[in-house]
PDB file of N, CA and C in Angstrom:
ATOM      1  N   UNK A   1     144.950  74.974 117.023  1.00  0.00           N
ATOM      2  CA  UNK A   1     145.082  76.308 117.554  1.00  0.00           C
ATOM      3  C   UNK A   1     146.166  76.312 118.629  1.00  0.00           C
ATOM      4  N   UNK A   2     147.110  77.260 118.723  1.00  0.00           N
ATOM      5  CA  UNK A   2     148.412  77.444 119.271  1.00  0.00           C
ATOM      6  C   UNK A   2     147.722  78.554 121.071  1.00  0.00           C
ATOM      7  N   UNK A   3     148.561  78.536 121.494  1.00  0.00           N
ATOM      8  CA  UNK A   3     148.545  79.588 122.690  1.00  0.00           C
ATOM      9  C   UNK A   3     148.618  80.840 122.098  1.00  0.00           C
ATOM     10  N   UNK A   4     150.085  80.999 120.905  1.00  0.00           N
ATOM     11  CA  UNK A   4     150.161  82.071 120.560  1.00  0.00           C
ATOM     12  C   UNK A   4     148.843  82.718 120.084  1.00  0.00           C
ATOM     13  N   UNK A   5     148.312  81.732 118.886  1.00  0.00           N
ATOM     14  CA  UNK A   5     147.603  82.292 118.221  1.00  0.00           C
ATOM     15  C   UNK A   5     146.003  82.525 118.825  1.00  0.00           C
ATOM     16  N   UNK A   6     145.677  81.856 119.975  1.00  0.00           N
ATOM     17  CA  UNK A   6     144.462  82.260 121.148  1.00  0.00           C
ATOM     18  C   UNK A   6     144.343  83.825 121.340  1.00  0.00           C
ATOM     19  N   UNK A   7     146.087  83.837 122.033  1.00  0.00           N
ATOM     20  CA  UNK A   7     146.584  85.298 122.514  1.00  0.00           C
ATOM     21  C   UNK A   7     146.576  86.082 121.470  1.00  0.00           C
ATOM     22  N   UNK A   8     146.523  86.074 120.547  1.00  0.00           N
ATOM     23  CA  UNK A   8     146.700  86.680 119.350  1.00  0.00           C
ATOM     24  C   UNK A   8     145.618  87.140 119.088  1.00  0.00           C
ATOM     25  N   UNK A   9     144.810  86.342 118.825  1.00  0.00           N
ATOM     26  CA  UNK A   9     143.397  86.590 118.793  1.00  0.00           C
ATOM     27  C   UNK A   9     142.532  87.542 119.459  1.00  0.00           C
ATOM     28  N   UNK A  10     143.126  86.849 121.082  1.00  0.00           N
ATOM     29  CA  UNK A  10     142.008  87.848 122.135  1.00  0.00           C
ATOM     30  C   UNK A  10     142.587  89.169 122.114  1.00  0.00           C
ATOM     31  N   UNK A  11     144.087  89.398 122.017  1.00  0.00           N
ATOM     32  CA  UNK A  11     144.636  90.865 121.768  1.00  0.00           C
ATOM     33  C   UNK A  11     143.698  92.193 120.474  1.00  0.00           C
ATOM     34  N   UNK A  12     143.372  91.118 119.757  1.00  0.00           N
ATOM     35  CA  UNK A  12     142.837  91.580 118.661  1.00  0.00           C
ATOM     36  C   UNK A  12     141.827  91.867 118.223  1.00  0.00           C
ATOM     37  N   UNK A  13     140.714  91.440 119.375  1.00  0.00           N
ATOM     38  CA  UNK A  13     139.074  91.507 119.493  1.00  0.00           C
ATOM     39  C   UNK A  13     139.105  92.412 120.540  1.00  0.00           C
ATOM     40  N   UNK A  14     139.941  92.360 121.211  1.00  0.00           N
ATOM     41  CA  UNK A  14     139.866  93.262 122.641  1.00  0.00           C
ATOM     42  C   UNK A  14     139.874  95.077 121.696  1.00  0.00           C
ATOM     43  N   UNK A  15     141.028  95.227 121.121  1.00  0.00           N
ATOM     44  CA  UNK A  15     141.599  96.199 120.336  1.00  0.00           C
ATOM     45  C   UNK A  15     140.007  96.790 119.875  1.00  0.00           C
ATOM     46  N   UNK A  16     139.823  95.708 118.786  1.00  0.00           N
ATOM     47  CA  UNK A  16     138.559  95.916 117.652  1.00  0.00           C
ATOM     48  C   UNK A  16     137.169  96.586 118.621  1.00  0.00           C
ATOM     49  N   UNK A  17     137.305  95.901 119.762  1.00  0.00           N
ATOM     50  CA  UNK A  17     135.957  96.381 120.402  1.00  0.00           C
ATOM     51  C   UNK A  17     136.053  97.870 121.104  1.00  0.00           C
ATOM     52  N   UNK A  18     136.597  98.123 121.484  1.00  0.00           N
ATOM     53  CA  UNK A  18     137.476  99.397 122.507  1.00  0.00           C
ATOM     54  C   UNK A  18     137.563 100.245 120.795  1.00  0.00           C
ATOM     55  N   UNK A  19     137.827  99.994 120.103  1.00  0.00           N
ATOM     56  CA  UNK A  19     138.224 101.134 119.017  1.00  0.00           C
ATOM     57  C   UNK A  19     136.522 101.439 118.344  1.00  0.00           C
ATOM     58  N   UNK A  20     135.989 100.243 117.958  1.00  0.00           N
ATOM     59  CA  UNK A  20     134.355 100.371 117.661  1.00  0.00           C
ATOM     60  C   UNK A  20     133.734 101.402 118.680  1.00  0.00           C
ATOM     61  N   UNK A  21     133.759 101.065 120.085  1.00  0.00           N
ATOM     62  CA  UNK A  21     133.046 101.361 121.217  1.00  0.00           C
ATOM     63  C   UNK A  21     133.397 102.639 121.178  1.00  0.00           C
ATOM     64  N   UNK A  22     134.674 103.213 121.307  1.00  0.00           N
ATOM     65  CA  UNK A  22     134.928 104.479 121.438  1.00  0.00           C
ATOM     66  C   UNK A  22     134.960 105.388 120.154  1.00  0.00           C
ATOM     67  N   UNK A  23     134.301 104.621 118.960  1.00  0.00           N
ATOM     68  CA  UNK A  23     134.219 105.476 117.532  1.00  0.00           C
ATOM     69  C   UNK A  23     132.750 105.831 117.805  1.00  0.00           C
ATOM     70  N   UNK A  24     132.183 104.495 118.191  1.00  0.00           N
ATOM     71  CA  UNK A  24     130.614 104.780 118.177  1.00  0.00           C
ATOM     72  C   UNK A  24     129.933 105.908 118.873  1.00  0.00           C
ATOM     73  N   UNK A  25     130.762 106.565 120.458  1.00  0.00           N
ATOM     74  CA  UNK A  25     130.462 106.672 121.580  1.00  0.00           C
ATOM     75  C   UNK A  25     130.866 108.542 121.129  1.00  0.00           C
ATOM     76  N   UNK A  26     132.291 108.322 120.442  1.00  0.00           N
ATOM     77  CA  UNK A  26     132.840 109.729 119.615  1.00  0.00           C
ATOM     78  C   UNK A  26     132.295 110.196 118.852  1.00  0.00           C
ATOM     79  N   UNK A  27     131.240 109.811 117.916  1.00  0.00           N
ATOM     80  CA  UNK A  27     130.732 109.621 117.018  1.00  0.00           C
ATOM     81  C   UNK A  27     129.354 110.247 117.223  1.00  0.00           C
ATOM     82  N   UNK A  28     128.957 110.186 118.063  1.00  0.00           N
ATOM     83  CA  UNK A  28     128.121 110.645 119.133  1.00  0.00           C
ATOM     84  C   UNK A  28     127.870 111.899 119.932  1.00  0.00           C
ATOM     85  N   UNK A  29     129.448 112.140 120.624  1.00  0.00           N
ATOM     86  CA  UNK A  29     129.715 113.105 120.832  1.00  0.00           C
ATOM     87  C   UNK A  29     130.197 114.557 119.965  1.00  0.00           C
ATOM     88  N   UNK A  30     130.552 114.121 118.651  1.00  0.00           N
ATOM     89  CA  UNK A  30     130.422 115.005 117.898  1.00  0.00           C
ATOM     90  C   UNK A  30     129.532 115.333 116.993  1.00  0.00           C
ATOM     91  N   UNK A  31     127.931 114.983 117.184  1.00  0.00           N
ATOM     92  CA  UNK A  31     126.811 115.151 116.990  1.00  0.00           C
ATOM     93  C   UNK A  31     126.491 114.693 115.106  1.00  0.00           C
ATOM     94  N   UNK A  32     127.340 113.369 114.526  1.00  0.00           N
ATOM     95  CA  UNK A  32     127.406 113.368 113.547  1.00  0.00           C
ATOM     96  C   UNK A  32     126.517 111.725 113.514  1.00  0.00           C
ATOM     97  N   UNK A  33     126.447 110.756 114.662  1.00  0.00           N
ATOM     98  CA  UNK A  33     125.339 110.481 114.485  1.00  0.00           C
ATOM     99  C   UNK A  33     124.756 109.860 115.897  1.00  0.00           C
ATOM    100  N   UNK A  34     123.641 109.302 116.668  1.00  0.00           N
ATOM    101  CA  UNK A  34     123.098 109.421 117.831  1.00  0.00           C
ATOM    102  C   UNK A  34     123.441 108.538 118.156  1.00  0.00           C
ATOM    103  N   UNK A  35     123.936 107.282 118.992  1.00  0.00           N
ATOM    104  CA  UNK A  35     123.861 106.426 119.328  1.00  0.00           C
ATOM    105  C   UNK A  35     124.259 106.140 121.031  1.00  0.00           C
ATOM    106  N   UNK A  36     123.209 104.886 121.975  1.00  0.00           N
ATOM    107  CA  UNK A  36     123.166 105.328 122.746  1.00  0.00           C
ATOM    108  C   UNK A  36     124.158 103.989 123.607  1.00  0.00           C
ATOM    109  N   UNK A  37     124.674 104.199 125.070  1.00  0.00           N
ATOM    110  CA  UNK A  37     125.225 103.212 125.221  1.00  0.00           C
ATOM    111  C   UNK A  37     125.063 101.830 124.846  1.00  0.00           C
ATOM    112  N   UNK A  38     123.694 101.160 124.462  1.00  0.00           N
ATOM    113  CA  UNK A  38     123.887  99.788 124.129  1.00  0.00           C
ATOM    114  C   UNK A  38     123.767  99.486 122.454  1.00  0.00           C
ATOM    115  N   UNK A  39     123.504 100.364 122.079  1.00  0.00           N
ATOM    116  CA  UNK A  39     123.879 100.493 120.665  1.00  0.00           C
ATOM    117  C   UNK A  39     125.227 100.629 120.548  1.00  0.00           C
ATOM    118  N   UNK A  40     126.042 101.654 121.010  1.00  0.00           N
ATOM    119  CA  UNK A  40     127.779 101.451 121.148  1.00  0.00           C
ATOM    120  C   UNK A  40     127.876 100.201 121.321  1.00  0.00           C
ATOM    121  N   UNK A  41     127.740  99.590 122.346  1.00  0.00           N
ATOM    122  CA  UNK A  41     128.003  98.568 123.012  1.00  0.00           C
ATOM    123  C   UNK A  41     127.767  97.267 121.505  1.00  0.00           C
ATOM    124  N   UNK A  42     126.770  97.218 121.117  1.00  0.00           N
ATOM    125  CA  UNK A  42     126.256  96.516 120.079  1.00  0.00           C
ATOM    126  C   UNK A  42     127.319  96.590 118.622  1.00  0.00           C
ATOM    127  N   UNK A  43     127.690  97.773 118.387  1.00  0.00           N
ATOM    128  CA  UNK A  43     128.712  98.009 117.091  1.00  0.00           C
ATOM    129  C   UNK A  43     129.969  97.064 117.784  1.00  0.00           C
ATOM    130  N   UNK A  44     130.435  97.706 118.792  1.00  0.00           N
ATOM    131  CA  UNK A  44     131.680  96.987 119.442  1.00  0.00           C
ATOM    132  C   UNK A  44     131.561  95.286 119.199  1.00  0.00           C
ATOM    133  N   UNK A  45     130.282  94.849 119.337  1.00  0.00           N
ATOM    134  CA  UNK A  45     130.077  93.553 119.224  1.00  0.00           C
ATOM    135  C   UNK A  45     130.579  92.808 118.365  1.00  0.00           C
ATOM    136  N   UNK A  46     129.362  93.326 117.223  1.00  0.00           N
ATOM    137  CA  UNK A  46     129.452  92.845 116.426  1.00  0.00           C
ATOM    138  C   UNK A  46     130.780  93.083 115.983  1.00  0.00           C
ATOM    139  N   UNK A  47     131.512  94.566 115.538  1.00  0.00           N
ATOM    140  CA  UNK A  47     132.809  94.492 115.156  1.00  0.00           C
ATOM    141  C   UNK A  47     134.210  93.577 116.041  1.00  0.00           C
ATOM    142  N   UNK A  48     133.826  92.704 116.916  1.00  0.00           N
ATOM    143  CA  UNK A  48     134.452  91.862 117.914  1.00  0.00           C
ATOM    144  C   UNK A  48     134.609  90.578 117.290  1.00  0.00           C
ATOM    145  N   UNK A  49     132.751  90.228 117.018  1.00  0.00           N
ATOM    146  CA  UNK A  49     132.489  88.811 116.574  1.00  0.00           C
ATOM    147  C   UNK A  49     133.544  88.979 115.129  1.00  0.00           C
ATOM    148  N   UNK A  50     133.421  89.408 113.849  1.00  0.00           N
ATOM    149  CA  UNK A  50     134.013  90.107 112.664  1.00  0.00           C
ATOM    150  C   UNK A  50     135.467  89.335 113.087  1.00  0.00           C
ATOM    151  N   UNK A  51     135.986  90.367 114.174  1.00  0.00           N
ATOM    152  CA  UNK A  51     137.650  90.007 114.021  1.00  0.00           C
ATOM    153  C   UNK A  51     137.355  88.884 114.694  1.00  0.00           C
ATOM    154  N   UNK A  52     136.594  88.001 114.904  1.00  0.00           N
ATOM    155  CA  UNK A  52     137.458  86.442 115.447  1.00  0.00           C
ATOM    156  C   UNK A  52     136.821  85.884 114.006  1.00  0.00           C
ATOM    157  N   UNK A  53     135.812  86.032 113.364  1.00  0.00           N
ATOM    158  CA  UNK A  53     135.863  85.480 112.319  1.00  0.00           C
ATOM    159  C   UNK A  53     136.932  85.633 111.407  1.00  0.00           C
ATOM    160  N   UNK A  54     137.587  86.430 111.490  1.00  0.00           N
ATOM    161  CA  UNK A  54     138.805  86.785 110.312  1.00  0.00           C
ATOM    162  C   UNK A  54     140.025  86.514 110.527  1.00  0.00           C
ATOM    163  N   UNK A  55     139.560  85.896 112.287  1.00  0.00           N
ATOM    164  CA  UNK A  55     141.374  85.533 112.699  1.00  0.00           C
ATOM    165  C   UNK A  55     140.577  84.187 111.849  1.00  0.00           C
ATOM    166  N   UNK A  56     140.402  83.300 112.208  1.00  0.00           N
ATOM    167  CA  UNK A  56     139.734  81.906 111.958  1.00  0.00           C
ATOM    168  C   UNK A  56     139.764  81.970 110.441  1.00  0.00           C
ATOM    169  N   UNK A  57     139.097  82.910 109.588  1.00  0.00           N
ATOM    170  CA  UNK A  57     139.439  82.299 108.379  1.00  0.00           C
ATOM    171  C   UNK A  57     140.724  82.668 107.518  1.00  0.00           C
ATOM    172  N   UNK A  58     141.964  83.876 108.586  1.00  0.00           N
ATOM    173  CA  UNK A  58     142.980  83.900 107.540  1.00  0.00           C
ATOM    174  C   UNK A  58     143.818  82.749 108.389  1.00  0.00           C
ATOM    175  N   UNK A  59     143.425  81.615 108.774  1.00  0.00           N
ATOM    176  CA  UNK A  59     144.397  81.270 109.606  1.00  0.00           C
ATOM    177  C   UNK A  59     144.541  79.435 108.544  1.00  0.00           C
ATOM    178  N   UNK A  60     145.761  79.386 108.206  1.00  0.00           N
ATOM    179  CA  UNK A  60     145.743  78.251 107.076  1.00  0.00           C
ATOM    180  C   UNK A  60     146.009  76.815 107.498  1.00  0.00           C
ATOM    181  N   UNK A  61     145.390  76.008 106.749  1.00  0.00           N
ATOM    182  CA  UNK A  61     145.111  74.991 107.217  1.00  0.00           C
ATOM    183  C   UNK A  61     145.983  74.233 107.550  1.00  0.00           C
ATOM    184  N   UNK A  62     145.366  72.767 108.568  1.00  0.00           N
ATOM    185  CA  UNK A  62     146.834  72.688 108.993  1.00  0.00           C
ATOM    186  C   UNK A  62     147.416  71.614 108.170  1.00  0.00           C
ATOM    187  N   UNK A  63     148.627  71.517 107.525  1.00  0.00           N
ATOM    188  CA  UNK A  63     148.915  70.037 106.649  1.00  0.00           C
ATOM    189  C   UNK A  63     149.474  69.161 107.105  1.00  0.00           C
ATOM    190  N   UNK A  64     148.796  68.180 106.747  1.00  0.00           N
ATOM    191  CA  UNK A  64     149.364  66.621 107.054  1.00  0.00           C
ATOM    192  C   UNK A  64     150.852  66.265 106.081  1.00  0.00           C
ATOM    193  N   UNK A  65     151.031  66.012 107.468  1.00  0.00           N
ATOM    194  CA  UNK A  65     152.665  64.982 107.426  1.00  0.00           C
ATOM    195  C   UNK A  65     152.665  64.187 106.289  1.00  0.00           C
ATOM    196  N   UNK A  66     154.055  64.384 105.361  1.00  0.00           N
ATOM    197  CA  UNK A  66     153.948  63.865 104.366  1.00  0.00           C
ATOM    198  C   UNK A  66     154.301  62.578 104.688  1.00  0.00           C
ATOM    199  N   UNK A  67     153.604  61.192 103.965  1.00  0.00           N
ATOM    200  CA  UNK A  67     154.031  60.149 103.840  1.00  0.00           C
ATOM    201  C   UNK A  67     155.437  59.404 103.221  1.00  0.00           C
ATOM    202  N   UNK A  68     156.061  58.320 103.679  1.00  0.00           N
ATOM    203  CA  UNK A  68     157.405  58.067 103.060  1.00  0.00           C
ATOM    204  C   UNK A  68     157.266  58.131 101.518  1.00  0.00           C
ATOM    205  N   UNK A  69     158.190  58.260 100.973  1.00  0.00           N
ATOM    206  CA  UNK A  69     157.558  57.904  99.111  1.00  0.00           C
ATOM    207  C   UNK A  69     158.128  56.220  99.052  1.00  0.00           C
ATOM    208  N   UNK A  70     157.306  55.877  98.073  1.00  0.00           N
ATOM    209  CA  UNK A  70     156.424  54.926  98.036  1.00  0.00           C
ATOM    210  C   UNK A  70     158.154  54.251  97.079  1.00  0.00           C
ATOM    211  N   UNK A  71     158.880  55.063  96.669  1.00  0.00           N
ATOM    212  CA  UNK A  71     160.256  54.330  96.133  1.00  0.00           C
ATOM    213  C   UNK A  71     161.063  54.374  96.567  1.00  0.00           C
ATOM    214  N   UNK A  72     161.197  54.550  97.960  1.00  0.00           N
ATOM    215  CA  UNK A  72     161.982  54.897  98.614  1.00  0.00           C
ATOM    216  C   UNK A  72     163.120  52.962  98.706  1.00  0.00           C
ATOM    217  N   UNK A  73     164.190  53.634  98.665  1.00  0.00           N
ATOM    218  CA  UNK A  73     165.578  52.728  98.475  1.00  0.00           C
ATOM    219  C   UNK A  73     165.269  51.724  99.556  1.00  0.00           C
ATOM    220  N   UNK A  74     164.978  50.107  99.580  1.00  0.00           N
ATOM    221  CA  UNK A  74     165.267  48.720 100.338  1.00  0.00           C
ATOM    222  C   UNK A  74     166.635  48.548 100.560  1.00  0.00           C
ATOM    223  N   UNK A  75     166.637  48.936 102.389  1.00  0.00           N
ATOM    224  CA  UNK A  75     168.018  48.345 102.793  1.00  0.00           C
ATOM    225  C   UNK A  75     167.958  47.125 103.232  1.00  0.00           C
TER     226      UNK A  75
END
């Protein structure tokens, strides 16, 4: 795991939760369905946990250094 891709990450859960939180909270306020601060709070969550799982699994593996080949020319 890189710096970038930490930062990358936390940019991206931060986003996910704040957009959940304030759908849930909107969502609410336009009487389409009830939910109360820790239930918001709870969607945001879980939709938080979600995006670090999805940074983690689109993130590709890392490959090993290829070895010399095995015919390689004796100087």
């Amino acid at each position: 795991m890189t710096k970038a891709f930490l930062t990358d990450t936390a940019v991206r859960v931060l986003r996910t939760f704040l957009q959940a939180f304030v759908g849930a909270l909107g969502l609410d306020g336009a009487d389409v369905i009830h939910a109360s601060w820790t239930q918001a709070l709870a969607v945001a969550g879980s939709a938080a946990f979600l995006a670090v799982l999805t940074a983690f699994a689109a993130t590709p593996a890392p490959v090993a250094p290829q070895d010399a080949p095995q015919d390689a020319p004796v100087k």
